[in-house]
N, C-alpha and C. Protein backbone atom coordinates (compact mmCIF):
# COMPACT_ATOMS: atom_id res chain seq x y z
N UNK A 1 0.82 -1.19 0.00
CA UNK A 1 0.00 0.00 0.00
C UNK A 1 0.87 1.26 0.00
N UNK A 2 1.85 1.02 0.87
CA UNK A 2 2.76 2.19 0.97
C UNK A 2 3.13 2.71 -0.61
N UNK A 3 3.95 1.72 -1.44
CA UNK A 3 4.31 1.71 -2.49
C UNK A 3 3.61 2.28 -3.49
N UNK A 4 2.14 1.78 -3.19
CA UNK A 4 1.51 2.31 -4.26
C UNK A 4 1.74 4.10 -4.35
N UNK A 5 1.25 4.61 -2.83
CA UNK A 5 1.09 6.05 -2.86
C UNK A 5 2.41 6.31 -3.31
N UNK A 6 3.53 6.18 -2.72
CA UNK A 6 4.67 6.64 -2.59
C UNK A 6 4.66 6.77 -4.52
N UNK A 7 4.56 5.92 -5.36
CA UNK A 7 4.50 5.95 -6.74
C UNK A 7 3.45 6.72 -7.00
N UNK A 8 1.99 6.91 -6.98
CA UNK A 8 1.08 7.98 -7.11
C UNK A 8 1.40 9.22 -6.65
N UNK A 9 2.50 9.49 -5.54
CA UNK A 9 2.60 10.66 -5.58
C UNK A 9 3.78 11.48 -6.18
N UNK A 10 5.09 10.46 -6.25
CA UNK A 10 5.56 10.84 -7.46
C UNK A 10 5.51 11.04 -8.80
N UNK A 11 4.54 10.34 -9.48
CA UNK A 11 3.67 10.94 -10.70
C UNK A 11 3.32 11.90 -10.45
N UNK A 12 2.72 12.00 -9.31
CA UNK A 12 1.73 13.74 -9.22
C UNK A 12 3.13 14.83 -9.06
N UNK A 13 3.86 14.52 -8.90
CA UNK A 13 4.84 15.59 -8.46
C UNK A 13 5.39 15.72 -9.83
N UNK A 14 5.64 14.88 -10.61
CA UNK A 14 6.41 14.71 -12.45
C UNK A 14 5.55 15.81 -13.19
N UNK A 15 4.20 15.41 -13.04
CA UNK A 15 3.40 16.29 -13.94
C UNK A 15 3.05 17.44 -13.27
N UNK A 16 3.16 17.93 -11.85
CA UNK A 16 3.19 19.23 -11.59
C UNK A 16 4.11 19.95 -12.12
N UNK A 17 5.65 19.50 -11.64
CA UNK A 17 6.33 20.19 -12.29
C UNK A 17 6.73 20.06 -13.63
N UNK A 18 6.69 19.74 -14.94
CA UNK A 18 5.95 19.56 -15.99
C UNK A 18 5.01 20.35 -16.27
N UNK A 19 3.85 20.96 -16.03
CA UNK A 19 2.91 22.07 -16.14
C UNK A 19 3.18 23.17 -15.41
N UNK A 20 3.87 22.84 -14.58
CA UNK A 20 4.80 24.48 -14.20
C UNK A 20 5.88 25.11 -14.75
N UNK A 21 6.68 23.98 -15.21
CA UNK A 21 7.98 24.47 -16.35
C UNK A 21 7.38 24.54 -18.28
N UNK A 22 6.12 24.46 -18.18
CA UNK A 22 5.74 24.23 -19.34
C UNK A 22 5.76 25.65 -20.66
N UNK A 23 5.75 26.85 -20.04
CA UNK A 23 6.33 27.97 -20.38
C UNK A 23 8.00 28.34 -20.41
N UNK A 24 8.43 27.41 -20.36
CA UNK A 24 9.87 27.75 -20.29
C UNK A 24 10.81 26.61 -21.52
N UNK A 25 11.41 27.18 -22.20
CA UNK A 25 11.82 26.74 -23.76
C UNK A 25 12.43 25.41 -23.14
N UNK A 26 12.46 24.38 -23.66
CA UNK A 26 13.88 23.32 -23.49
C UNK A 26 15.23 23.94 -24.04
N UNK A 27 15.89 23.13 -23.58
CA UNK A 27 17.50 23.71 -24.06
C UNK A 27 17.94 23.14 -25.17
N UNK A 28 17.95 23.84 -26.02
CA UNK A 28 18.26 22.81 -27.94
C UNK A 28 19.42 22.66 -27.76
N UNK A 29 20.43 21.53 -27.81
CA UNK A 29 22.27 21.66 -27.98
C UNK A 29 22.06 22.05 -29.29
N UNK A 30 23.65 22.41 -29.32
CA UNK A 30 24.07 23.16 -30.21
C UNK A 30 23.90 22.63 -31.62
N UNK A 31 23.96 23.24 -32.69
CA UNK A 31 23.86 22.73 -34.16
C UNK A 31 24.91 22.51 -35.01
N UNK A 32 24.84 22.77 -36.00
CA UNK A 32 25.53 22.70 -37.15
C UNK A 32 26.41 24.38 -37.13
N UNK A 33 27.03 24.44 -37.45
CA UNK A 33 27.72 26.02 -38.22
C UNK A 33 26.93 26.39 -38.53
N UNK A 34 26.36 26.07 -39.70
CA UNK A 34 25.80 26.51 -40.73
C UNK A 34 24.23 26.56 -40.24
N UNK A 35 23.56 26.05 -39.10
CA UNK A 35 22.39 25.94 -39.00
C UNK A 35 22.57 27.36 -37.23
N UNK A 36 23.46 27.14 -36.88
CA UNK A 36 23.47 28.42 -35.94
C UNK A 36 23.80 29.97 -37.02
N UNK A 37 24.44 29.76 -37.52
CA UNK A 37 24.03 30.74 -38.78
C UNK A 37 23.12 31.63 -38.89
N UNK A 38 21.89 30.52 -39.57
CA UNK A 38 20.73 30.53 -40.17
C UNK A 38 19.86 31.04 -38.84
N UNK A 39 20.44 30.67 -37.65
CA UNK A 39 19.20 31.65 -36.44
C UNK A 39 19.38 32.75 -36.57
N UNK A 40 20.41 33.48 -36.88
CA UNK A 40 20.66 35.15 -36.77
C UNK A 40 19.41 35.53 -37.92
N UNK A 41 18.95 35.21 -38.69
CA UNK A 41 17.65 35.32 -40.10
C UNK A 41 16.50 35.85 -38.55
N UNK A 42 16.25 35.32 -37.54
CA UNK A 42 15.03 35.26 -37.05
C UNK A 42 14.45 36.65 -36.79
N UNK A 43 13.81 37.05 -37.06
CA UNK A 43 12.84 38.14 -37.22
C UNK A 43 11.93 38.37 -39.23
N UNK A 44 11.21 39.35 -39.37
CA UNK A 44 10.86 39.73 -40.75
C UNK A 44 11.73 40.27 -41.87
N UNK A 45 11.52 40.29 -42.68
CA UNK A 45 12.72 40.52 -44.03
C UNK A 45 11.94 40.65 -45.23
N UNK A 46 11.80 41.81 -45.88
CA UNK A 46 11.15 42.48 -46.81
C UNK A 46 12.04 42.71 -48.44
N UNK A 47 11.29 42.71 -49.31
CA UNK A 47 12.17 43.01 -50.69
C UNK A 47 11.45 43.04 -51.99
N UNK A 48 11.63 43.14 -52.75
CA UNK A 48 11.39 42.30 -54.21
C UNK A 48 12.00 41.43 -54.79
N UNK A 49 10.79 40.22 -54.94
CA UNK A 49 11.01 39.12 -56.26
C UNK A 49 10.44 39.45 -57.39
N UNK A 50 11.26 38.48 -58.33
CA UNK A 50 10.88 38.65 -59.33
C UNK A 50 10.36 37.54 -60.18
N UNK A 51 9.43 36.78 -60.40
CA UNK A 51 9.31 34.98 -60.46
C UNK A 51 8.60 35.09 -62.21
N UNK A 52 9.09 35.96 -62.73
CA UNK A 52 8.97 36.11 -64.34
C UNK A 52 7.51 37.21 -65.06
N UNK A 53 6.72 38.06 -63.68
CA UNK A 53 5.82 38.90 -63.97
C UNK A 53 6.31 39.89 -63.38
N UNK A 54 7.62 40.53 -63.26
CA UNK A 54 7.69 41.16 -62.67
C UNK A 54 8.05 41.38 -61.35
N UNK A 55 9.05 42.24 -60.91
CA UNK A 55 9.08 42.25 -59.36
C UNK A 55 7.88 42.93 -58.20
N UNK A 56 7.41 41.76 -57.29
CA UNK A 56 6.76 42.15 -56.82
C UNK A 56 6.84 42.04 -54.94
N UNK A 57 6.71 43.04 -54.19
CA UNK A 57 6.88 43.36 -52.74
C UNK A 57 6.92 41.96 -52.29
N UNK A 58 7.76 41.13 -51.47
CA UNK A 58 8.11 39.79 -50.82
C UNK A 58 8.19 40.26 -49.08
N UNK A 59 7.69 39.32 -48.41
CA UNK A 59 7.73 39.34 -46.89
C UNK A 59 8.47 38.48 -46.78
N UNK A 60 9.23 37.63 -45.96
CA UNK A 60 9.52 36.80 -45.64
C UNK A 60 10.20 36.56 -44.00
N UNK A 61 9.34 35.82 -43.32
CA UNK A 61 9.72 35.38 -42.00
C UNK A 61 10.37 34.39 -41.63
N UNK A 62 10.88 34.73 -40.30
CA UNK A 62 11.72 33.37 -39.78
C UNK A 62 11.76 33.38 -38.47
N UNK A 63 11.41 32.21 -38.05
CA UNK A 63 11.57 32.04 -36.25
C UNK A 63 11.37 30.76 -35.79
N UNK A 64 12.16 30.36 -34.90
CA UNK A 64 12.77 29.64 -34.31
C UNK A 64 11.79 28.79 -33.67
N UNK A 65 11.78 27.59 -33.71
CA UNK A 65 10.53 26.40 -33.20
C UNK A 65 11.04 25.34 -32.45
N UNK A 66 10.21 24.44 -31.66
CA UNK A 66 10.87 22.73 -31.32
C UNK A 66 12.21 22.89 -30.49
N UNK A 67 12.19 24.30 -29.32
CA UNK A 67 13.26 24.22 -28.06
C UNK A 67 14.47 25.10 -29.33
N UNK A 68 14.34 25.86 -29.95
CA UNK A 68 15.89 26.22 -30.97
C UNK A 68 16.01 24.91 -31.72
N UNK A 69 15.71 23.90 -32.51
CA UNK A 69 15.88 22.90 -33.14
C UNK A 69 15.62 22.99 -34.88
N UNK A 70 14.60 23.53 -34.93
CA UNK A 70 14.04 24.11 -36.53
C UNK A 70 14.13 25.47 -36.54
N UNK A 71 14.17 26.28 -37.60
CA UNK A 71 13.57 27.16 -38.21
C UNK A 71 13.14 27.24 -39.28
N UNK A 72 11.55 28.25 -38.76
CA UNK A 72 10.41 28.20 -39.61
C UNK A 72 10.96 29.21 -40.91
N UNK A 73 10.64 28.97 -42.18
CA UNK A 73 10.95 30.16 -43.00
C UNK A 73 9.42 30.14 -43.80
N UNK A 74 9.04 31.44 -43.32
CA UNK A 74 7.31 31.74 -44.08
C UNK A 74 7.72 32.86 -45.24
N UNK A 75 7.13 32.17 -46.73
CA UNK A 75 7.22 33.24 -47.19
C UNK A 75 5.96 33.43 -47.85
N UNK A 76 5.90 34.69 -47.96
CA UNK A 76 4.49 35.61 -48.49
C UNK A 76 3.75 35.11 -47.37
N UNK A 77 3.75 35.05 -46.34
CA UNK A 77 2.72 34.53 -45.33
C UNK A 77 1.39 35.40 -45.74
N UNK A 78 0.33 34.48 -45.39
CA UNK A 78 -0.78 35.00 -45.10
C UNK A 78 -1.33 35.01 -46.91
N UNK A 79 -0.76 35.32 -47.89
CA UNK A 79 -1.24 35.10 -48.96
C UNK A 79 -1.15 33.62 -50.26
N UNK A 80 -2.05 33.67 -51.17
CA UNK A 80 -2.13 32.60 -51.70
C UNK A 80 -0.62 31.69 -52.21
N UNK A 81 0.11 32.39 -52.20
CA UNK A 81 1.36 32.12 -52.33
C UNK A 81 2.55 31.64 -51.73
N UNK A 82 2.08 31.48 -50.47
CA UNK A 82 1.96 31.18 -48.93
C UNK A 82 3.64 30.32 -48.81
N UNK A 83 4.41 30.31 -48.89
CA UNK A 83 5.42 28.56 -48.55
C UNK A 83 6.19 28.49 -47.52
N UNK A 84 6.73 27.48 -46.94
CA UNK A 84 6.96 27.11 -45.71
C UNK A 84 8.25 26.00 -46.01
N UNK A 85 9.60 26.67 -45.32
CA UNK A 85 10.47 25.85 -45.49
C UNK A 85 11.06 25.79 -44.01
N UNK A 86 11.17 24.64 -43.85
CA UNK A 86 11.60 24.02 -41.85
C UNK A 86 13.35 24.00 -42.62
N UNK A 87 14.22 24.55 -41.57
CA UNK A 87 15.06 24.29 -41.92
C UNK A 87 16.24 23.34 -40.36
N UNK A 88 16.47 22.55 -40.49
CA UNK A 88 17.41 21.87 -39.30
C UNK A 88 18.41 21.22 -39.77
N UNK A 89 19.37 20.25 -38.47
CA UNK A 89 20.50 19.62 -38.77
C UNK A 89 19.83 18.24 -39.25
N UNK A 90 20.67 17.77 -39.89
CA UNK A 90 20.36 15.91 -39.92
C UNK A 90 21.69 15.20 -40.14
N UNK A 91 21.62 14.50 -39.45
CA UNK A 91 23.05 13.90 -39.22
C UNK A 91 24.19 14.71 -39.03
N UNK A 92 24.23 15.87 -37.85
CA UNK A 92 24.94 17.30 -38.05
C UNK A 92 25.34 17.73 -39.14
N UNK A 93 24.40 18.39 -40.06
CA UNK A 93 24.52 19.00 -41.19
C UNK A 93 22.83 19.46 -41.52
N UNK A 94 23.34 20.80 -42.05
CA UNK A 94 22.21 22.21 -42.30
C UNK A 94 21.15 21.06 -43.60
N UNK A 95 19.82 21.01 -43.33
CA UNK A 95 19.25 20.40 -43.95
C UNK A 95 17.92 20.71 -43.68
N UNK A 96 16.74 20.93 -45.27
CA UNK A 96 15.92 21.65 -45.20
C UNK A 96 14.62 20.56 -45.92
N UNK A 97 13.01 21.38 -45.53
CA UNK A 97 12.33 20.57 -46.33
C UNK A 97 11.86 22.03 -46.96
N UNK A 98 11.01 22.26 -48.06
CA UNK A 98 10.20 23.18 -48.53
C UNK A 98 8.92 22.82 -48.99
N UNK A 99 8.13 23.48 -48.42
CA UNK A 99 6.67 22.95 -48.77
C UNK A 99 6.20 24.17 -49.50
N UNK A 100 5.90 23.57 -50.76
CA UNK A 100 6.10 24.71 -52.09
C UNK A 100 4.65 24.87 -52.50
N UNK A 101 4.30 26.00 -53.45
CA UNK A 101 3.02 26.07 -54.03
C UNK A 101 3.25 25.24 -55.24
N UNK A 102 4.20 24.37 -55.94
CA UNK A 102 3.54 23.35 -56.75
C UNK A 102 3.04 22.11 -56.08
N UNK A 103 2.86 22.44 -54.56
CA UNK A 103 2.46 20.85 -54.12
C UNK A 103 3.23 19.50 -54.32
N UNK A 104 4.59 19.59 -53.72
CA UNK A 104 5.52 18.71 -53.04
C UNK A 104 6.22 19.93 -52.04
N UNK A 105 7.21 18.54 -50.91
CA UNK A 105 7.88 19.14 -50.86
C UNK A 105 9.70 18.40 -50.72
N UNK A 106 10.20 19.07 -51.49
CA UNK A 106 11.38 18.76 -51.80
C UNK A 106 12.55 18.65 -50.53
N UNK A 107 13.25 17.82 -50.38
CA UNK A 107 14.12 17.81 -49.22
C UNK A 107 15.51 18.44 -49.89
N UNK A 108 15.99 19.25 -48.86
CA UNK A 108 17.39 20.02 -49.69
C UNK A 108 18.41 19.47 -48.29
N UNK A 109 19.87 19.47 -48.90
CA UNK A 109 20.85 19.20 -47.75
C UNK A 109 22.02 19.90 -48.21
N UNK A 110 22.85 20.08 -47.52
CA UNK A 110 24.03 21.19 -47.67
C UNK A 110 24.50 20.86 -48.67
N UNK A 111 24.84 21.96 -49.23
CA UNK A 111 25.82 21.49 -50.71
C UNK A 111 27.30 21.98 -50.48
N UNK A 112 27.12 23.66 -50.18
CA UNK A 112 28.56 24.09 -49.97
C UNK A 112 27.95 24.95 -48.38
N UNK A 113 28.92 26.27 -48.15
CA UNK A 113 28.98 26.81 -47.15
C UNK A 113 30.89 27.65 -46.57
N UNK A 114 30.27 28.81 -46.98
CA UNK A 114 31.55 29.90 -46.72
C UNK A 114 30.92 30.96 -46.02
N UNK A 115 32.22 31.94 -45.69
CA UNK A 115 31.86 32.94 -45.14
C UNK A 115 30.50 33.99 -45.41
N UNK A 116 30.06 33.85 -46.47
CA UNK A 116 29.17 34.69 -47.03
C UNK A 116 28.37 34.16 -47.10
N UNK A 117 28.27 32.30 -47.52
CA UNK A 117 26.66 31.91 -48.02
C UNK A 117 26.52 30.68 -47.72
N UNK A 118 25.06 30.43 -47.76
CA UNK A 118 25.08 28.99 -47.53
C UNK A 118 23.94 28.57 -48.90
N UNK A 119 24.64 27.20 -49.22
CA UNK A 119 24.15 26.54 -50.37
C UNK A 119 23.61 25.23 -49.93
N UNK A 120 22.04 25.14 -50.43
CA UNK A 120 21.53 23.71 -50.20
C UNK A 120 21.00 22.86 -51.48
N UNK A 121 20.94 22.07 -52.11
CA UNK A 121 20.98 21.24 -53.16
C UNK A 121 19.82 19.61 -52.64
N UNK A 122 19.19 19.85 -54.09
CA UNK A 122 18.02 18.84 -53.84
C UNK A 122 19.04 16.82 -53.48
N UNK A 123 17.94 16.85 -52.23
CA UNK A 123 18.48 15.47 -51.47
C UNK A 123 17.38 14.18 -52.37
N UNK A 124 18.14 14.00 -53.45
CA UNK A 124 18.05 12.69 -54.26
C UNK A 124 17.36 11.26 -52.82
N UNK A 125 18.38 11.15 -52.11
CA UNK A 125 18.40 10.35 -51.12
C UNK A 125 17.05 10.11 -50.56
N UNK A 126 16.66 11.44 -50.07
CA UNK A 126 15.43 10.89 -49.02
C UNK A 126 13.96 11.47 -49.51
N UNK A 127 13.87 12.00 -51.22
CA UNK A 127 12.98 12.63 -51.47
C UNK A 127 12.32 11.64 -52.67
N UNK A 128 10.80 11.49 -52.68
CA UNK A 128 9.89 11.56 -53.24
C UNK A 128 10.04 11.40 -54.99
N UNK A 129 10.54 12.62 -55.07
CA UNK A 129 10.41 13.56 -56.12
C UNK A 129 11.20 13.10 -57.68
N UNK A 130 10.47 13.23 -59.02
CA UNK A 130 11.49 12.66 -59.83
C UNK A 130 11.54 13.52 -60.31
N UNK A 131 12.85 14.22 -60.14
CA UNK A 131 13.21 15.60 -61.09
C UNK A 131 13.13 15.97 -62.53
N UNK A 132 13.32 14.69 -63.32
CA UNK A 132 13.09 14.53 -64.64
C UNK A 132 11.77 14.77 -64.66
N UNK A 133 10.32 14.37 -63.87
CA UNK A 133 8.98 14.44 -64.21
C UNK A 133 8.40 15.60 -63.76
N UNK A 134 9.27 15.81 -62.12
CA UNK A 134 7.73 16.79 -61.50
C UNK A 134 8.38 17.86 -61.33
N UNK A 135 7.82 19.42 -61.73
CA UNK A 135 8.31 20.69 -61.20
C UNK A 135 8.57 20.53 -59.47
N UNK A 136 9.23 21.16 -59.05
CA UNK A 136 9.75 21.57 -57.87
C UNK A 136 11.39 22.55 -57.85
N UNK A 137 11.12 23.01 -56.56
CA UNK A 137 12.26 23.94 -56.18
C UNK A 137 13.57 22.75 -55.88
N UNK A 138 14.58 23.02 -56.98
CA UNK A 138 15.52 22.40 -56.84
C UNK A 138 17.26 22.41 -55.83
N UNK A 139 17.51 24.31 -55.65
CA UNK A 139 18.13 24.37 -54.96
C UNK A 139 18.14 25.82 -54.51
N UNK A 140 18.80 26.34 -54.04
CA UNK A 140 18.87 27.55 -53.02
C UNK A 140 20.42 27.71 -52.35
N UNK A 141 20.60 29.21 -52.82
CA UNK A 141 21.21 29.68 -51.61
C UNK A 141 20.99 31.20 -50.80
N UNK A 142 21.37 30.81 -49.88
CA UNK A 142 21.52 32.28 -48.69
C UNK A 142 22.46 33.02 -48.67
N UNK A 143 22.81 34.25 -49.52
CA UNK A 143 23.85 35.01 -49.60
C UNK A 143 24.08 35.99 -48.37
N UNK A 144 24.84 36.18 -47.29
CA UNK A 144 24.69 37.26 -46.14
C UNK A 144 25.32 38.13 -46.76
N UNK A 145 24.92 39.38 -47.05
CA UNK A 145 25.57 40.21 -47.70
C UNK A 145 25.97 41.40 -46.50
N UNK A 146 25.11 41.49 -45.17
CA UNK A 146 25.34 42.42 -43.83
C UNK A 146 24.24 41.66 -43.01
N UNK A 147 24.21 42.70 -41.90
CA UNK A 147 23.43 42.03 -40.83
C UNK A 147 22.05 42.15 -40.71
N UNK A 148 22.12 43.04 -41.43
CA UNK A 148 20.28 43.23 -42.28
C UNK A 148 19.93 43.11 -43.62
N UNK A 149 21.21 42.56 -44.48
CA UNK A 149 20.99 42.64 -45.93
C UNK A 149 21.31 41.13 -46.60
N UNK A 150 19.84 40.26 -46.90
CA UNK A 150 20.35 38.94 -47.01
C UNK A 150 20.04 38.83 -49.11
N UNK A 151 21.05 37.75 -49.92
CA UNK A 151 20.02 38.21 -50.79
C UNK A 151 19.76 35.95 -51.42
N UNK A 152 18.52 35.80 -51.91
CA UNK A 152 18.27 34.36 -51.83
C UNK A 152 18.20 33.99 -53.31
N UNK A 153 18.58 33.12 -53.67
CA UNK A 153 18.64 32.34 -55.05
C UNK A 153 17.85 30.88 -54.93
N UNK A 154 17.17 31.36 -55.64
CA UNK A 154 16.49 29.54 -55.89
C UNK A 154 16.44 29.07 -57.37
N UNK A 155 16.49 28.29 -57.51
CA UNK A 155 16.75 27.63 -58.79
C UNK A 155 15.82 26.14 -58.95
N UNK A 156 14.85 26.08 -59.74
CA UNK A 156 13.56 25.27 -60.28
C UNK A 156 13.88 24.47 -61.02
N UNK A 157 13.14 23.48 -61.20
CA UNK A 157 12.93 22.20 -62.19
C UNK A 157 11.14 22.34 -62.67
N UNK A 158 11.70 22.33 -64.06
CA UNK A 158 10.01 22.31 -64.70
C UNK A 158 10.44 21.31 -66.00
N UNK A 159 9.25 20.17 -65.70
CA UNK A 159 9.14 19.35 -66.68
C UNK A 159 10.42 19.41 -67.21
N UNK A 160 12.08 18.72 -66.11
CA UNK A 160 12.80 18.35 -66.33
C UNK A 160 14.05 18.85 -66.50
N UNK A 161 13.36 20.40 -66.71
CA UNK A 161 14.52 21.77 -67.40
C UNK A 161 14.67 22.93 -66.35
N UNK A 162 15.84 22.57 -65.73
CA UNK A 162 16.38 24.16 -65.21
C UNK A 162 15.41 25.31 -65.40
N UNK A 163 14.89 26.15 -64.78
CA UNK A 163 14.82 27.68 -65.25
C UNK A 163 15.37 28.49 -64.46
N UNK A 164 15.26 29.62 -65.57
CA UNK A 164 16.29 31.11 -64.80
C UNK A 164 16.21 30.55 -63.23
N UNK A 165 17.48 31.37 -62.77
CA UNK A 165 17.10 31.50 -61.40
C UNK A 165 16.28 32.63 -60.99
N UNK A 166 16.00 32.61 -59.93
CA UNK A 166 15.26 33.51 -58.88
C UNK A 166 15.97 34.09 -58.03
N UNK A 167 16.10 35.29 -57.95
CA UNK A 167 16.90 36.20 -57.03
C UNK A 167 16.01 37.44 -56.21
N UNK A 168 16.36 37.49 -55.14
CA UNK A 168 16.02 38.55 -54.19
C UNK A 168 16.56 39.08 -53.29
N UNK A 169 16.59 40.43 -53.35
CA UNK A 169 17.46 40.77 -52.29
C UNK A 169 16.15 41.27 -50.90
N UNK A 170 16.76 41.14 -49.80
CA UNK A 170 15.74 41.09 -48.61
C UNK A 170 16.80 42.10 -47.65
N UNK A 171 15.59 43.03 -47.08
CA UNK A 171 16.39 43.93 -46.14
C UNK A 171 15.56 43.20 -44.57
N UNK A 172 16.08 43.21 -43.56
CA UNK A 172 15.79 43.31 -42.30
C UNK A 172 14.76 44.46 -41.74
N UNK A 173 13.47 43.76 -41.24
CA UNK A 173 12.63 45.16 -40.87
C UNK A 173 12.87 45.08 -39.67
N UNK A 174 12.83 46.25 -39.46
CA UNK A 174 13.34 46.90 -37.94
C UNK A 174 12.14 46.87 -36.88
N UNK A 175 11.94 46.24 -35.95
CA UNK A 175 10.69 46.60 -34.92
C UNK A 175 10.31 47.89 -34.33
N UNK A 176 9.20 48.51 -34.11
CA UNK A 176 8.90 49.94 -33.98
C UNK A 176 9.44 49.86 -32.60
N UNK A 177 10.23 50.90 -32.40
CA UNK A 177 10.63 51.09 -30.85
C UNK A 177 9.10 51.54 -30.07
N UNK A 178 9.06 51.82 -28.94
CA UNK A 178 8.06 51.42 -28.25
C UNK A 178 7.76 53.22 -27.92
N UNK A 179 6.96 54.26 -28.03
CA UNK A 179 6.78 55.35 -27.57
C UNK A 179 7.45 56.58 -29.14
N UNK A 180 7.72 55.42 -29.66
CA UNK A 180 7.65 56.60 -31.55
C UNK A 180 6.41 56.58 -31.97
């Protein structure tokens, strides 16, 4: 009998504290280079693309999810154009999925990585996708050009064939100080 409580009340004590620490982040260990990097991105980032009609006003967000483990990258949030790329380590190394408006989503994994940029390249390995058949976003990179000035390259597969790349340059929006 003893036993039992003595175990019922250490459960009760696990999940108290558990719903009391439940506002407080876990501790992510550390990442990749290249994926501690990619946290300094976290806040909004504004610009023009240009995706062959023209350049038109781009949002693009980023913030940090899963204890520091992922980051979210939203772009055009909120409109029909909407895409969502998780970016993390896998097998310690910078490695991404993108969930695209042609409906896949393509797995990317490091290709290169220098002082200035980071390059990710479509992961044959663990993806779906037959590049020869189905459009999708094939590769990407992150150029840091300053600490508010990023500029992004993506590069497509359509029905098998390369097209132009895609370039944008993105400035850092600044948060309204509080009493301007």
């Amino acid at each position: 009998m003893n036993t039992r409580i003595t175990t019922l009340f250490g459960i009760m004590l696990l999940a108290i504290s558990g719903w009391l620490n439940a506002d407080q982040p876990g501790n992510a260990k550390a990442g990749s280079p290249e994926f501690e990097r990619m946290k300094a991105l976290v806040g909004t980032w504004s610009g023009k693309a240009d995706m062959g009609q023209g350049p038109v006003d781009t949002k693009i967000t980023y913030r940090l999810i899963a204890s520091g483990s992922v980051l979210e990258e939203r772009i055009a949030p909120g409109t029909p154009m909407e895409m969502l790329t998780m970016y993390f380590d896998k097998a310690g190394k910078l490695a991404a999925t993108h969930y695209c408006v042609m409906g896949n989503q393509p797995a990317l994994a490091l290709k290169a990585a220098d002082a200035k940029s980071i390059t990710l390249d479509f992961d044959a390995s663990c993806c779906a996708i037959d590049p020869a058949k189905e459009s999708h976003m094939h590769a990407m990179t992150i150029q840091f050009d300053d600490a508010d000035t990023i500029t992004t390259k993506c590069k497509a597969m359509m029905d098998g064939k390369e097209v132009p790349e895609c370039s944008m340059t993105l400035k850092r929006v600044k948060a309204e100080t509080a009493g301007q």
